[in-house]
PDB file of N, CA and C in Angstrom:
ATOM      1  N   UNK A   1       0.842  -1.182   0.000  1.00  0.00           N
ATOM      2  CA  UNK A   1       0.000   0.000   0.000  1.00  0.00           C
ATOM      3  C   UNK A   1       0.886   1.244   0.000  1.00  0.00           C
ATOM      4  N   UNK A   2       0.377   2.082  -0.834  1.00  0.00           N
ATOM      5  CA  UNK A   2       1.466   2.945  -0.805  1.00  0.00           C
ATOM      6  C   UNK A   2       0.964   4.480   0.582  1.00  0.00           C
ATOM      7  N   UNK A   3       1.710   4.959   0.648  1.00  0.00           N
ATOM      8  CA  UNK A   3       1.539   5.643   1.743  1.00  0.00           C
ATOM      9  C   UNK A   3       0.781   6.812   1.549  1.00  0.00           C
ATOM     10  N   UNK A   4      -0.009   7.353   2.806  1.00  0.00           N
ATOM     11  CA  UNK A   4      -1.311   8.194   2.741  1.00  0.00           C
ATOM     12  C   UNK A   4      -0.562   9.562   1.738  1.00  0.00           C
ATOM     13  N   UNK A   5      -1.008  10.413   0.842  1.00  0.00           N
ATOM     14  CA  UNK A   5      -0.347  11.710   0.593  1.00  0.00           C
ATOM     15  C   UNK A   5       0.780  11.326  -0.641  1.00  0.00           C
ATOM     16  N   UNK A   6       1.271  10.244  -0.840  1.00  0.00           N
ATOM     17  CA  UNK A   6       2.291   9.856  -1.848  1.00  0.00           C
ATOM     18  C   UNK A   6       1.764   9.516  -3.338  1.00  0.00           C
ATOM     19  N   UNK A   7       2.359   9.911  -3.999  1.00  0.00           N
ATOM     20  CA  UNK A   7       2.056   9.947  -5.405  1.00  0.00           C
ATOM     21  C   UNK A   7       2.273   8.660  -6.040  1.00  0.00           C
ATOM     22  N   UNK A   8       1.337   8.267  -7.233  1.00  0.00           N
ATOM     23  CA  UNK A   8       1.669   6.967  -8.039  1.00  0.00           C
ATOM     24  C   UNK A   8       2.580   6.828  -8.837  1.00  0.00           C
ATOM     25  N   UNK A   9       2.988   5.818  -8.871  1.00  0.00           N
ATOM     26  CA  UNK A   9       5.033   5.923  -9.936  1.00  0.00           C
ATOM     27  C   UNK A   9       3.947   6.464 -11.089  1.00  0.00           C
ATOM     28  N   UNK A  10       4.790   6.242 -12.051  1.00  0.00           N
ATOM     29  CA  UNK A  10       4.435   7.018 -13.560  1.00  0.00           C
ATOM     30  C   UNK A  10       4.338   5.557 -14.587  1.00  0.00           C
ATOM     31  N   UNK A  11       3.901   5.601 -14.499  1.00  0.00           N
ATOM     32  CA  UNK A  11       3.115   4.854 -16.174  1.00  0.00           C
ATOM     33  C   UNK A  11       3.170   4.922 -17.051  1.00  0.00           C
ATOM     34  N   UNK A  12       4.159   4.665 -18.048  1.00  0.00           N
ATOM     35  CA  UNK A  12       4.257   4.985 -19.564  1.00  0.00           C
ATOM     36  C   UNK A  12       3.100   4.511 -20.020  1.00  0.00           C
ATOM     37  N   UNK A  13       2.487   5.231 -21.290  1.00  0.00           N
ATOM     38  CA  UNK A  13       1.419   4.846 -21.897  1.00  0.00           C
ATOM     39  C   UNK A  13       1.654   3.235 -22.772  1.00  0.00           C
ATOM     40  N   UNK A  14       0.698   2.816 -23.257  1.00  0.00           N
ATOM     41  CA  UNK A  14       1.245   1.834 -23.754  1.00  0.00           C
ATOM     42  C   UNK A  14       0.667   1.771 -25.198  1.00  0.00           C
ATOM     43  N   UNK A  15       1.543   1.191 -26.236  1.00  0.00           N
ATOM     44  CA  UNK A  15       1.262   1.774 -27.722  1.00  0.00           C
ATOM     45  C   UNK A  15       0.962  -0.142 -28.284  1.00  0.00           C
ATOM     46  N   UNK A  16      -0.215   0.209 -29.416  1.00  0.00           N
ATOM     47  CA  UNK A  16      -0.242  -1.069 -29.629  1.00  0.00           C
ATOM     48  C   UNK A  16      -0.145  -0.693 -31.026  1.00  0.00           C
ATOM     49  N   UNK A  17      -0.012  -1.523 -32.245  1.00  0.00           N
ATOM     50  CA  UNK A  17       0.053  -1.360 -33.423  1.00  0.00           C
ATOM     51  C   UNK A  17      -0.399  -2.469 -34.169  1.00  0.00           C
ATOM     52  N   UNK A  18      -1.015  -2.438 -35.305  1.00  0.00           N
ATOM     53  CA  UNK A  18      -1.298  -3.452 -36.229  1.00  0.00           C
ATOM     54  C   UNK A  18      -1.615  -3.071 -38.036  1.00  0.00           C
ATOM     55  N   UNK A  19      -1.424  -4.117 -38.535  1.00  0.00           N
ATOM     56  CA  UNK A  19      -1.344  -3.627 -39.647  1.00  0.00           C
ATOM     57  C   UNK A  19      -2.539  -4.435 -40.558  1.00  0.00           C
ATOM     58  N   UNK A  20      -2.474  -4.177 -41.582  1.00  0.00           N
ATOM     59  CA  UNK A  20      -3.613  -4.767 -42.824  1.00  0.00           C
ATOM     60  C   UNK A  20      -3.552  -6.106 -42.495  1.00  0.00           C
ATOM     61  N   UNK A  21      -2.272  -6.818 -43.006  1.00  0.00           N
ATOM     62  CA  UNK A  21      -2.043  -8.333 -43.022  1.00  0.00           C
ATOM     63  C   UNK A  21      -2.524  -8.743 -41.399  1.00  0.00           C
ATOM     64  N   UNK A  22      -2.334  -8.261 -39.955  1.00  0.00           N
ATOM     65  CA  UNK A  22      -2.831  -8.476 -39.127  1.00  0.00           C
ATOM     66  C   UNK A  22      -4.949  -8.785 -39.209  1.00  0.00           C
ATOM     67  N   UNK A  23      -5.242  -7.871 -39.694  1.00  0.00           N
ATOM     68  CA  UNK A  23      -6.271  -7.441 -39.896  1.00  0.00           C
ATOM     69  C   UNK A  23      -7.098  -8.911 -40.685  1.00  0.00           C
ATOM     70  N   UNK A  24      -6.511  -8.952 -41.995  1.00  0.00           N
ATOM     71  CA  UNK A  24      -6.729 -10.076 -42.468  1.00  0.00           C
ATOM     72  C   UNK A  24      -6.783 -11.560 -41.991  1.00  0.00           C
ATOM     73  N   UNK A  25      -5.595 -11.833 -41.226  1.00  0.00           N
ATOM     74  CA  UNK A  25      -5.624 -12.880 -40.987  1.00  0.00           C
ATOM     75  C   UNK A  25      -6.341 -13.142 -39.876  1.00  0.00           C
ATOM     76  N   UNK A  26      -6.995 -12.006 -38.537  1.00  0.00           N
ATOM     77  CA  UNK A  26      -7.622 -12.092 -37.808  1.00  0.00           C
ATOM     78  C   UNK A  26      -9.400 -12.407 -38.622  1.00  0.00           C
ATOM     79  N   UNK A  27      -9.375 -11.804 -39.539  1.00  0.00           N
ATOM     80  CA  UNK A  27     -11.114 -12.098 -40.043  1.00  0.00           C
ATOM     81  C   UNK A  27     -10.959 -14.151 -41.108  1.00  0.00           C
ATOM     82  N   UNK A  28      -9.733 -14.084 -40.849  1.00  0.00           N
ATOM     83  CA  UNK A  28      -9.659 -15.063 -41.746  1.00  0.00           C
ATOM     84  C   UNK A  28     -10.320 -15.306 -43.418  1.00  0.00           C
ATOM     85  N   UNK A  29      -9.361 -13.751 -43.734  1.00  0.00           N
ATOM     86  CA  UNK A  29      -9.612 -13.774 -45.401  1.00  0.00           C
ATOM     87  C   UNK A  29      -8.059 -13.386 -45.944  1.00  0.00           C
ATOM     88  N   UNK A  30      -8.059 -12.997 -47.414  1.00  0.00           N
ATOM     89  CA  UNK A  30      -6.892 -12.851 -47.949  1.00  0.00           C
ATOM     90  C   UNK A  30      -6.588 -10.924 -47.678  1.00  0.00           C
ATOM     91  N   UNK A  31      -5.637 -10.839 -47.530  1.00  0.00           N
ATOM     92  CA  UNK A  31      -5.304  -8.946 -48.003  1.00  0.00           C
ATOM     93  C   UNK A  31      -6.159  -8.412 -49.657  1.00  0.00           C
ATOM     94  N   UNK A  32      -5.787  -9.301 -50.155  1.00  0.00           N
ATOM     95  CA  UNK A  32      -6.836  -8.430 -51.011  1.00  0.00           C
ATOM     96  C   UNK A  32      -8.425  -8.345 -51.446  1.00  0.00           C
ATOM     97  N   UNK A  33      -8.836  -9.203 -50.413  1.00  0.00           N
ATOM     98  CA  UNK A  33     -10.312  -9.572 -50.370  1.00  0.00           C
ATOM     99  C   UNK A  33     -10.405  -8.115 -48.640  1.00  0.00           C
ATOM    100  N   UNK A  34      -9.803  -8.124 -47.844  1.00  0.00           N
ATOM    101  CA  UNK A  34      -9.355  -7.599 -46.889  1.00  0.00           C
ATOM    102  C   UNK A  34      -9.426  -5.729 -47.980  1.00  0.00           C
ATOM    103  N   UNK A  35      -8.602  -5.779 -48.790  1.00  0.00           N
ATOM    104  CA  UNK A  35      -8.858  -4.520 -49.610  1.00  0.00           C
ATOM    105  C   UNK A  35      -9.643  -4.036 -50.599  1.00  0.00           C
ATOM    106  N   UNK A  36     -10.674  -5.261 -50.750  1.00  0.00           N
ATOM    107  CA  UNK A  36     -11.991  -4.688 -51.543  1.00  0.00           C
ATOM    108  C   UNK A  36     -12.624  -4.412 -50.343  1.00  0.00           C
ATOM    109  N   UNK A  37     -13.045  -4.950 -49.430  1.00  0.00           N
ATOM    110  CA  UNK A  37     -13.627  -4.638 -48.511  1.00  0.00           C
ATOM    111  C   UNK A  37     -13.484  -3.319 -47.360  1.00  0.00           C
ATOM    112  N   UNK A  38     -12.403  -2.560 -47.643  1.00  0.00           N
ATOM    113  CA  UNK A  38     -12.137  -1.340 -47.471  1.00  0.00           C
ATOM    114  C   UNK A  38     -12.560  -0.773 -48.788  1.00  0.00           C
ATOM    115  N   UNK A  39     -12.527  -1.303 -50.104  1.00  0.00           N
ATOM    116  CA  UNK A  39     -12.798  -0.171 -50.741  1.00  0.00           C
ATOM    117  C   UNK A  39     -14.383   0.080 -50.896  1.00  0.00           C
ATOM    118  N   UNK A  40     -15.702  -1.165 -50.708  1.00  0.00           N
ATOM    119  CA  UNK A  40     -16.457  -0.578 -50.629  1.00  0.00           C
ATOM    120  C   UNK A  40     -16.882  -0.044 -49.388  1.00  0.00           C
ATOM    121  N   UNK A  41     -16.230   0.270 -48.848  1.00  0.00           N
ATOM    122  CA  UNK A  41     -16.649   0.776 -47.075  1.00  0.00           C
ATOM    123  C   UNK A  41     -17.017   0.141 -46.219  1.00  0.00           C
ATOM    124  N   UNK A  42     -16.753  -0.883 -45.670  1.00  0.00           N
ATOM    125  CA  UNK A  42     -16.973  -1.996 -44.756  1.00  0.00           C
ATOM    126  C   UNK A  42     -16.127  -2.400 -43.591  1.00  0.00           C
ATOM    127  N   UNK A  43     -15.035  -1.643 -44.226  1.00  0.00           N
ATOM    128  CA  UNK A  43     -13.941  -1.528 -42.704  1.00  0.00           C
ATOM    129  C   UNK A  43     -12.771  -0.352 -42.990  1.00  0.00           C
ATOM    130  N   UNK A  44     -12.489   0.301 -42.122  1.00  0.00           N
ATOM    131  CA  UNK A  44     -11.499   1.355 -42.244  1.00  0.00           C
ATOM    132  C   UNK A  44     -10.541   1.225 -41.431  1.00  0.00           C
ATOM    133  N   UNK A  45      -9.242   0.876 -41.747  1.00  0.00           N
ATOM    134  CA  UNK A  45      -8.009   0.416 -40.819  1.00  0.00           C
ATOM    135  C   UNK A  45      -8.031   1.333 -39.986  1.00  0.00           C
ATOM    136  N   UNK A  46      -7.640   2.527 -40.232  1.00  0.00           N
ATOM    137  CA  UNK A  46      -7.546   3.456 -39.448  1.00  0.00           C
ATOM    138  C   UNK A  46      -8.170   3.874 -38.319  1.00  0.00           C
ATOM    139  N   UNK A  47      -9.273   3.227 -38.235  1.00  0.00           N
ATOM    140  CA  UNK A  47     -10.352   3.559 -37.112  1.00  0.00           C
ATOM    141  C   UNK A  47     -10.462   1.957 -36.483  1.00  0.00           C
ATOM    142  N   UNK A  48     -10.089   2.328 -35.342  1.00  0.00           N
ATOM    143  CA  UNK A  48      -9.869   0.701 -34.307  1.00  0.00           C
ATOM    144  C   UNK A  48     -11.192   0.698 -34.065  1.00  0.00           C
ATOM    145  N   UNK A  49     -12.385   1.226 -33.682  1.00  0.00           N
ATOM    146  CA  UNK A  49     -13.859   0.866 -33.411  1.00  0.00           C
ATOM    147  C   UNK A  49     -14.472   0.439 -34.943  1.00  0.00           C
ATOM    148  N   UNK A  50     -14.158   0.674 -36.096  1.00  0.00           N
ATOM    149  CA  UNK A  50     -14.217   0.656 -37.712  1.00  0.00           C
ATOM    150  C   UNK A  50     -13.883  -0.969 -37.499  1.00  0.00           C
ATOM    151  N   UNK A  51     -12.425  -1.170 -37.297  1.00  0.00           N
ATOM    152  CA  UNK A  51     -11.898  -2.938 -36.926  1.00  0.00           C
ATOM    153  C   UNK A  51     -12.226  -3.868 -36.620  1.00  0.00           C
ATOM    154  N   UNK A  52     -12.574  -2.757 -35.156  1.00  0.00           N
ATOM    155  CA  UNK A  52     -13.512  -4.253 -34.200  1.00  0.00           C
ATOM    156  C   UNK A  52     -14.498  -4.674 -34.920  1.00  0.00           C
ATOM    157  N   UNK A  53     -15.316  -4.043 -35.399  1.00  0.00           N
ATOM    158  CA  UNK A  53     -17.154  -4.105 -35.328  1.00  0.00           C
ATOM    159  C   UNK A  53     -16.997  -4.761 -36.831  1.00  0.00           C
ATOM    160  N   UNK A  54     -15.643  -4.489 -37.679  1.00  0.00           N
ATOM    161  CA  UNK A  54     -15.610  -5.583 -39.120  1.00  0.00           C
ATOM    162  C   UNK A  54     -15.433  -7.388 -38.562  1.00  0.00           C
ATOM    163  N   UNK A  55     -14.288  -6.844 -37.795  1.00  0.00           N
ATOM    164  CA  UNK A  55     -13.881  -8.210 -37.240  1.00  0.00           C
ATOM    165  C   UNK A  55     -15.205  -9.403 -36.410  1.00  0.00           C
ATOM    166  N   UNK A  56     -15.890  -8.295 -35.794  1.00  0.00           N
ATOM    167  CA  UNK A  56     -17.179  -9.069 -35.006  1.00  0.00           C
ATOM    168  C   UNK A  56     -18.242  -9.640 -35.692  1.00  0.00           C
ATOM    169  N   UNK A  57     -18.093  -8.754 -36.956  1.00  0.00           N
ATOM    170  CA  UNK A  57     -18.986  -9.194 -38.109  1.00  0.00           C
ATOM    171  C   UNK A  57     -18.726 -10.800 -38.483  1.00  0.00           C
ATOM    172  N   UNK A  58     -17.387 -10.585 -38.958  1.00  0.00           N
ATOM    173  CA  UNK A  58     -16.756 -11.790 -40.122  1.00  0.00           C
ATOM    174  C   UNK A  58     -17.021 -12.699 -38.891  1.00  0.00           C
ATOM    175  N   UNK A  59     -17.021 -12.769 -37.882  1.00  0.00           N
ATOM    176  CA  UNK A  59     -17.022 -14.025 -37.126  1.00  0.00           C
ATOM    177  C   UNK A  59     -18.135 -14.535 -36.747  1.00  0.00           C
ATOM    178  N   UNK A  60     -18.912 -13.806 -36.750  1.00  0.00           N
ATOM    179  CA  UNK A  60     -20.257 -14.124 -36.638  1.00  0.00           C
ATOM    180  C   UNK A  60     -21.166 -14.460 -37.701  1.00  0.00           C
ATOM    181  N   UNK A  61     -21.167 -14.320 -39.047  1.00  0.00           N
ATOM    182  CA  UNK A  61     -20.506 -14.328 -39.963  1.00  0.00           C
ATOM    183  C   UNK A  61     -20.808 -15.852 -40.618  1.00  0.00           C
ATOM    184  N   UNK A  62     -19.209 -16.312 -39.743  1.00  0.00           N
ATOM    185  CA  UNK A  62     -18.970 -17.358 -40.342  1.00  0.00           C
ATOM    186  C   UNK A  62     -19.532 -18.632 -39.200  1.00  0.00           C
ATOM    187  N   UNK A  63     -19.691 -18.172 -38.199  1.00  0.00           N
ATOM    188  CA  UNK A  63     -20.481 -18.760 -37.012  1.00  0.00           C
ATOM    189  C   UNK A  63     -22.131 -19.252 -37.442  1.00  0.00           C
ATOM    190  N   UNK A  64     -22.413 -18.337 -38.113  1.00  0.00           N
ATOM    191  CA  UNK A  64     -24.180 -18.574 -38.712  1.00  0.00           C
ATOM    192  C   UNK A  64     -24.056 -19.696 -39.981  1.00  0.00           C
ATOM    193  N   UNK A  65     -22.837 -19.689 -40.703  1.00  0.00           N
ATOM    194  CA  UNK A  65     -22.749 -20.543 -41.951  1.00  0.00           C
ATOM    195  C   UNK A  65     -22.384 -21.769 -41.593  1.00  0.00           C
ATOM    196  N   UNK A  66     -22.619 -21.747 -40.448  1.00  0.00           N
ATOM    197  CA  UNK A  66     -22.408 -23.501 -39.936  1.00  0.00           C
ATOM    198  C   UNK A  66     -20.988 -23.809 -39.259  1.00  0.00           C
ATOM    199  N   UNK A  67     -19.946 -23.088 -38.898  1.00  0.00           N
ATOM    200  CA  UNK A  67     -18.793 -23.330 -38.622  1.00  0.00           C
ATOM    201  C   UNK A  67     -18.868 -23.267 -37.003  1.00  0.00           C
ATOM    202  N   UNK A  68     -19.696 -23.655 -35.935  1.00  0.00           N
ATOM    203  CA  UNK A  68     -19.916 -23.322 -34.546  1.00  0.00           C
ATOM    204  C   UNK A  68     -18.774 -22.807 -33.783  1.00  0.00           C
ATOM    205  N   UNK A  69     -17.459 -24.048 -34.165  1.00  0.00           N
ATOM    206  CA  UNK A  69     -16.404 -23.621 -33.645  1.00  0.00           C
ATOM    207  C   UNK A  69     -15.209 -22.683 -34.591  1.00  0.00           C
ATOM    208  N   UNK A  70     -15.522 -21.996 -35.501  1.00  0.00           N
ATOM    209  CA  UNK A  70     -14.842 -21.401 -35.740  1.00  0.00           C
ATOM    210  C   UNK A  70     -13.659 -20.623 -34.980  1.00  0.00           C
ATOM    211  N   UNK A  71     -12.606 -20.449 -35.190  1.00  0.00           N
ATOM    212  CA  UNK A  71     -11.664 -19.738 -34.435  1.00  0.00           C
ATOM    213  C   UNK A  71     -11.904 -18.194 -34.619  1.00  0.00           C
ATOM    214  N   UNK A  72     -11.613 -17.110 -33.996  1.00  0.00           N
ATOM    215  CA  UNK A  72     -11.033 -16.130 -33.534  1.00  0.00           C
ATOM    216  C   UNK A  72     -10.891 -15.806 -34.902  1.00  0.00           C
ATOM    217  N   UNK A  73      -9.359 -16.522 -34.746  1.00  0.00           N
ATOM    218  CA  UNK A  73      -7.858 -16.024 -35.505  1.00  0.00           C
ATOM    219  C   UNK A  73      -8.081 -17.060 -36.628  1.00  0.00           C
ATOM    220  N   UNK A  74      -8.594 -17.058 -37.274  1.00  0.00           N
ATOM    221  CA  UNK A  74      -8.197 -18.233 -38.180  1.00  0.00           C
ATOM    222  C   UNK A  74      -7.147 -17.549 -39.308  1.00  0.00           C
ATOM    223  N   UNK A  75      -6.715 -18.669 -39.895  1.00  0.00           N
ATOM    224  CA  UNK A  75      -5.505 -18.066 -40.525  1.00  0.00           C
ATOM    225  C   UNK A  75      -6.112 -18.328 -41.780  1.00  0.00           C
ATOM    226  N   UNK A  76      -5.958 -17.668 -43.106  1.00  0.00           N
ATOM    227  CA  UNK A  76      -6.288 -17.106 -43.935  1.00  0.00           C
ATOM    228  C   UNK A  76      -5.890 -18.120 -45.133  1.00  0.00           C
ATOM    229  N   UNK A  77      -6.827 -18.130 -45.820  1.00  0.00           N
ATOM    230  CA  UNK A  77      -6.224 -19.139 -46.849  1.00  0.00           C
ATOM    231  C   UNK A  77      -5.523 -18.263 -48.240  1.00  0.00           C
ATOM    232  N   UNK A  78      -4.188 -19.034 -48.206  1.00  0.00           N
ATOM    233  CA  UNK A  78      -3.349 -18.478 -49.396  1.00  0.00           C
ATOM    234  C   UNK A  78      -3.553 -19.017 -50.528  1.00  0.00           C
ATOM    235  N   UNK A  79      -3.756 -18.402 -51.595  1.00  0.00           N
ATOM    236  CA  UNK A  79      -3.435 -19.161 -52.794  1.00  0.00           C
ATOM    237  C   UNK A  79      -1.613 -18.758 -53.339  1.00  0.00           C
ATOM    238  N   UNK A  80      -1.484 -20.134 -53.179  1.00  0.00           N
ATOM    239  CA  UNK A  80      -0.149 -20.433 -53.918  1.00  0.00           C
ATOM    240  C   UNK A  80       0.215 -20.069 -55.747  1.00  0.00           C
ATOM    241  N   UNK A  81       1.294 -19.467 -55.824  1.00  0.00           N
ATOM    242  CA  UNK A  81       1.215 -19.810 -57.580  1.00  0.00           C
ATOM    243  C   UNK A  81       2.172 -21.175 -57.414  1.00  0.00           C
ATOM    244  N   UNK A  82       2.223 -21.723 -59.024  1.00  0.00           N
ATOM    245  CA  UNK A  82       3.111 -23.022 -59.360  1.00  0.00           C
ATOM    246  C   UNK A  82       4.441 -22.635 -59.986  1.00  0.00           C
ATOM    247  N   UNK A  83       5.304 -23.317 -60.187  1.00  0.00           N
ATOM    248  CA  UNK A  83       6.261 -22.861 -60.573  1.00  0.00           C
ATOM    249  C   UNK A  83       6.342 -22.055 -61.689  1.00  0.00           C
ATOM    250  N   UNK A  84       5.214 -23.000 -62.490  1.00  0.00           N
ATOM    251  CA  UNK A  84       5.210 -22.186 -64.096  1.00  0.00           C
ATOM    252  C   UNK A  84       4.495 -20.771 -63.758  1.00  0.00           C
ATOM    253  N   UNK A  85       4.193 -20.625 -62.972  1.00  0.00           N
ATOM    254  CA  UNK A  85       3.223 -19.089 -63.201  1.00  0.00           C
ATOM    255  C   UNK A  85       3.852 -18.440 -62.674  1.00  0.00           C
ATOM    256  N   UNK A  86       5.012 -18.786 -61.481  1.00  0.00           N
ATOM    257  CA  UNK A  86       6.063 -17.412 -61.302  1.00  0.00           C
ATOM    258  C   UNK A  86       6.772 -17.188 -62.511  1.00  0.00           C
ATOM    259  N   UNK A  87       7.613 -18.170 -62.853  1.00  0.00           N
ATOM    260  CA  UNK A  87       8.476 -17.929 -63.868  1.00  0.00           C
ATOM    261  C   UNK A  87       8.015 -17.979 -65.462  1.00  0.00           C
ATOM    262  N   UNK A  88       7.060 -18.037 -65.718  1.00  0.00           N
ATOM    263  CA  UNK A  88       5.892 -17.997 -66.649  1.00  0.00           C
ATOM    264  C   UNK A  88       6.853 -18.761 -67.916  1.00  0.00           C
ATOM    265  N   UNK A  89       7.500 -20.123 -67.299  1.00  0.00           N
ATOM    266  CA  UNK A  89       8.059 -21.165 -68.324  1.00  0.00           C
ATOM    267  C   UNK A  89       7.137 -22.421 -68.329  1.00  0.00           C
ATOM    268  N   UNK A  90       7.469 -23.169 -69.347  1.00  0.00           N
ATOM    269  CA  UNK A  90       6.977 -24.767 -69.203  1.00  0.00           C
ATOM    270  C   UNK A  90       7.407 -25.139 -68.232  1.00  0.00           C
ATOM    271  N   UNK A  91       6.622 -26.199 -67.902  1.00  0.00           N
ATOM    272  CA  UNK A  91       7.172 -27.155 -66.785  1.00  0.00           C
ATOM    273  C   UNK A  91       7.669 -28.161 -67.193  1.00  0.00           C
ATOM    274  N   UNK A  92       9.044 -28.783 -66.959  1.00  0.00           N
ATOM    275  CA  UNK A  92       9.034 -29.973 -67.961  1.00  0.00           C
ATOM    276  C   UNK A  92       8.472 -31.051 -67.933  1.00  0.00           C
ATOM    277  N   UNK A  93       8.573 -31.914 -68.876  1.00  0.00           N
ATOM    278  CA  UNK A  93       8.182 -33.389 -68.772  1.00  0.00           C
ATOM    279  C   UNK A  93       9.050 -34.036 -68.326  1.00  0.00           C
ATOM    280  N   UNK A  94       8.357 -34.755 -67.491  1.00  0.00           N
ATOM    281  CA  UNK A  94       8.814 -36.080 -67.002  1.00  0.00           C
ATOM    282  C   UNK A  94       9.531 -37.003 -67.575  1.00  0.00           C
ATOM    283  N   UNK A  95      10.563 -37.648 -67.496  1.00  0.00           N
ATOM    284  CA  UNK A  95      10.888 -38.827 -68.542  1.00  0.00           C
ATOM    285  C   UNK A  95      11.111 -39.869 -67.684  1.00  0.00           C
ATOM    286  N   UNK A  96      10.584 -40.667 -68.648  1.00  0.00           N
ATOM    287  CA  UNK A  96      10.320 -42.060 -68.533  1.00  0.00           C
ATOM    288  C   UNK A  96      11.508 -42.868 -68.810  1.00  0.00           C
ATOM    289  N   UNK A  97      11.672 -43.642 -67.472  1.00  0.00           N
ATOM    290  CA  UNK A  97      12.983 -44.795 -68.061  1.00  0.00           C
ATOM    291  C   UNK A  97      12.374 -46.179 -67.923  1.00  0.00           C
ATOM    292  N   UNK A  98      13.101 -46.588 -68.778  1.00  0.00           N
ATOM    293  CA  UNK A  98      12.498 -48.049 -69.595  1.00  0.00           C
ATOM    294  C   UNK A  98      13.818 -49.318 -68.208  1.00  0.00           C
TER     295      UNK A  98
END
């Protein structure tokens, strides 16, 4: 207990930060499904009450479409490219030994 008349230590504030890709993978969609959805007005990074109330959505959301236990955080499904579509070559063939 601190003593009658004495002052409280000092408290640095405390800073939290997050970004788009955070954002995304918390609603469990992609960044750029994550950025149509800012562009028709449905969530605004910038505004943390804008966040929440997207985020409370998508989960509930996906809670009504039959998923009961859905997670939180689910992690976001990626689509992969294949080799040929980074490097936009054939892929080779296989050969066959006799």
């Amino acid at each position: 207990m601190p003593r009658k008349g004495s002052k409280l230590r000092y408290k640095p504030k405390r800073e939290y930060r997050y970004t788009a890709k955070d954002i995304a993978e918390l609603a469990g969609m992609t960044q750029k499904a994550l950025s149509v959805a800012k562009f028709r007005g449905k969530v605004d990074p910038g505004d943390f009450k804008s966040v929440i109330s997207f985020l409370t959505r998508s989960i509930i959301e996906k809670r009504l479409k039959g998923d009961l236990f859905a997670a939180a955080a689910g992690v976001a499904k990626r689509g992969g490219k294949t080799e040929s579509q980074v490097s936009r070559k054939r892929p080779k063939k296989a050969v066959r030994r006799r």
